[in-house]
C-alpha atoms as a PDB file:
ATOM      1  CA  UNK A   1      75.125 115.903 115.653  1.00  0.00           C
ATOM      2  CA  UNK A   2      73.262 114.254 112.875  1.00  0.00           C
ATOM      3  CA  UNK A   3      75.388 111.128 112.103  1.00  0.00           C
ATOM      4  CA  UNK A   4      78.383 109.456 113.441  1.00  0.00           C
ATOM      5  CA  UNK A   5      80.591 106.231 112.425  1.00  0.00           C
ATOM      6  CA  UNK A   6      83.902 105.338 112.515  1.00  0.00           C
ATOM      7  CA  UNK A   7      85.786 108.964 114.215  1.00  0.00           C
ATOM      8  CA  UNK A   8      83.386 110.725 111.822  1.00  0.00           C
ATOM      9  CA  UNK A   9      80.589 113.325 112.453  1.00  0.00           C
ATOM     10  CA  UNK A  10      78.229 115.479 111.031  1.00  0.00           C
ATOM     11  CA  UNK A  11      75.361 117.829 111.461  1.00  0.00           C
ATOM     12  CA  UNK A  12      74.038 117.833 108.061  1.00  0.00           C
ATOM     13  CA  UNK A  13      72.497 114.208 106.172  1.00  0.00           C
ATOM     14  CA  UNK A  14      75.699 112.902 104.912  1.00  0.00           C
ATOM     15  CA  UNK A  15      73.143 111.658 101.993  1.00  0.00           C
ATOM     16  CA  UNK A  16      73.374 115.654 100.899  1.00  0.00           C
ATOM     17  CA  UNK A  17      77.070 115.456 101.283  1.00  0.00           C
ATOM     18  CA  UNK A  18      77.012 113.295  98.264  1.00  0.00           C
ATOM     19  CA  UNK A  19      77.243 114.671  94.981  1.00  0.00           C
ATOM     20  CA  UNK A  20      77.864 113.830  91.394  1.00  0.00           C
ATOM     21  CA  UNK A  21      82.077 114.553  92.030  1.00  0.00           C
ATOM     22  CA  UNK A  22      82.211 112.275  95.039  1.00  0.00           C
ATOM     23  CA  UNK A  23      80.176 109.359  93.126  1.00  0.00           C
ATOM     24  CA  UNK A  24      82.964 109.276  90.314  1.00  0.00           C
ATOM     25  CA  UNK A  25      85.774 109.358  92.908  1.00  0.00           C
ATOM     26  CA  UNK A  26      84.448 106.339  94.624  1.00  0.00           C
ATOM     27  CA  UNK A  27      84.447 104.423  90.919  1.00  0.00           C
ATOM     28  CA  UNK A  28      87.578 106.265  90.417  1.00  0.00           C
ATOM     29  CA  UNK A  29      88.936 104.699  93.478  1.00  0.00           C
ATOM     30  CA  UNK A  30      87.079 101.407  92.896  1.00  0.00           C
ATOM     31  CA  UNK A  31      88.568 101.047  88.971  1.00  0.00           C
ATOM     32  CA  UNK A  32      92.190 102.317  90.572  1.00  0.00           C
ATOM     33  CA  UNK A  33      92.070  99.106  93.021  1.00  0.00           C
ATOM     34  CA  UNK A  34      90.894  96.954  90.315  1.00  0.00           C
ATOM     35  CA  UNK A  35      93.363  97.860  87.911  1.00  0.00           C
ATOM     36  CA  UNK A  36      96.435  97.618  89.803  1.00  0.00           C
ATOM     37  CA  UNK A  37      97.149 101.202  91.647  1.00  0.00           C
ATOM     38  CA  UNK A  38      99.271 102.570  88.656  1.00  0.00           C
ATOM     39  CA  UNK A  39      98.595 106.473  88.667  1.00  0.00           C
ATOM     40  CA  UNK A  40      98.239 108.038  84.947  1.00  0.00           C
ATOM     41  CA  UNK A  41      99.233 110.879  83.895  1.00  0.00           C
ATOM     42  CA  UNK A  42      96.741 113.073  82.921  1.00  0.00           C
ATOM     43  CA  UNK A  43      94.954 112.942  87.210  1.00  0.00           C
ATOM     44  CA  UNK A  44      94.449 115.902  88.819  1.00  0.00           C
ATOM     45  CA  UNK A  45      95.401 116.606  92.124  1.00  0.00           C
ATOM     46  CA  UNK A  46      91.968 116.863  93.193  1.00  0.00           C
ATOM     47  CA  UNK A  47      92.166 113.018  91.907  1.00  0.00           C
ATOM     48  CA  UNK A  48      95.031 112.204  93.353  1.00  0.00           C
ATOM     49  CA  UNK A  49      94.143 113.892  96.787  1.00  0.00           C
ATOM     50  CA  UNK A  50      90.517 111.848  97.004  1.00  0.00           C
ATOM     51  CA  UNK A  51      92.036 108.496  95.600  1.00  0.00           C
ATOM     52  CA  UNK A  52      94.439 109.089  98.817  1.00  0.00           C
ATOM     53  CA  UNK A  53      91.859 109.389 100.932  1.00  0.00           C
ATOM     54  CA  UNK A  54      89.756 107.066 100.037  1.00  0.00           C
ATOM     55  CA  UNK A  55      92.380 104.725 100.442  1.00  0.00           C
ATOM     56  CA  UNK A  56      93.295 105.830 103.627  1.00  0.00           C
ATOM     57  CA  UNK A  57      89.449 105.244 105.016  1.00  0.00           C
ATOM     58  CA  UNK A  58      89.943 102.001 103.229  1.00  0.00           C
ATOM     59  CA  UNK A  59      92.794 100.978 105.280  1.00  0.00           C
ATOM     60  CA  UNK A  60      91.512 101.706 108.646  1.00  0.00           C
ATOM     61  CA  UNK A  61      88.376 100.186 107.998  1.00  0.00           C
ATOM     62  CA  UNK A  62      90.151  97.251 107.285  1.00  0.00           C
ATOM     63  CA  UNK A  63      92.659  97.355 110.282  1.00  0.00           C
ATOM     64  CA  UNK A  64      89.375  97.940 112.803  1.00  0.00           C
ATOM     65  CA  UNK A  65      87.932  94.554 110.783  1.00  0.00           C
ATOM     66  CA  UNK A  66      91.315  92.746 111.424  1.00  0.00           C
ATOM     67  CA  UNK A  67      91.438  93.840 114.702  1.00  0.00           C
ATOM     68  CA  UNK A  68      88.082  93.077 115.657  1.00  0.00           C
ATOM     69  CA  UNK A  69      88.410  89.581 114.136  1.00  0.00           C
ATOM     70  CA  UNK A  70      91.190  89.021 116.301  1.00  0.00           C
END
């Protein structure tokens, strides 16, 4: 194992992991937030599928903040 954080893990840099697609979901995902969660049209599932997750991370990150806070 190369990394771990959060119930993730890797063997590879996750810095390689990162490429050109997963940049513009994460401003994809940042704009969507921004801009009110409406879904248009013309997203793809591929979209749709890493907006989800995204959010997902999001919200547990969150929940482990709350719940550390408490």
């Amino acid at each position: 194992m190369v990394w771990a954080a959060h119930g993730s893990a890797t063997e590879e840099c996750p810095k390689t992991a990162v490429r050109p697609e997963s940049v513009a979901w994460l401003e994809l995902w940042a704009t969507w937030r921004r801009c009110g969660k409406g879904i248009p049209a013309h997203w793809s599932a591929k979209d749709l599928d890493a907006i989800a997750v995204l959010e997902g991370e999001w919200e547990r990150l969150e929940d482990e903040a709350r719940r550390f806070r408490d």
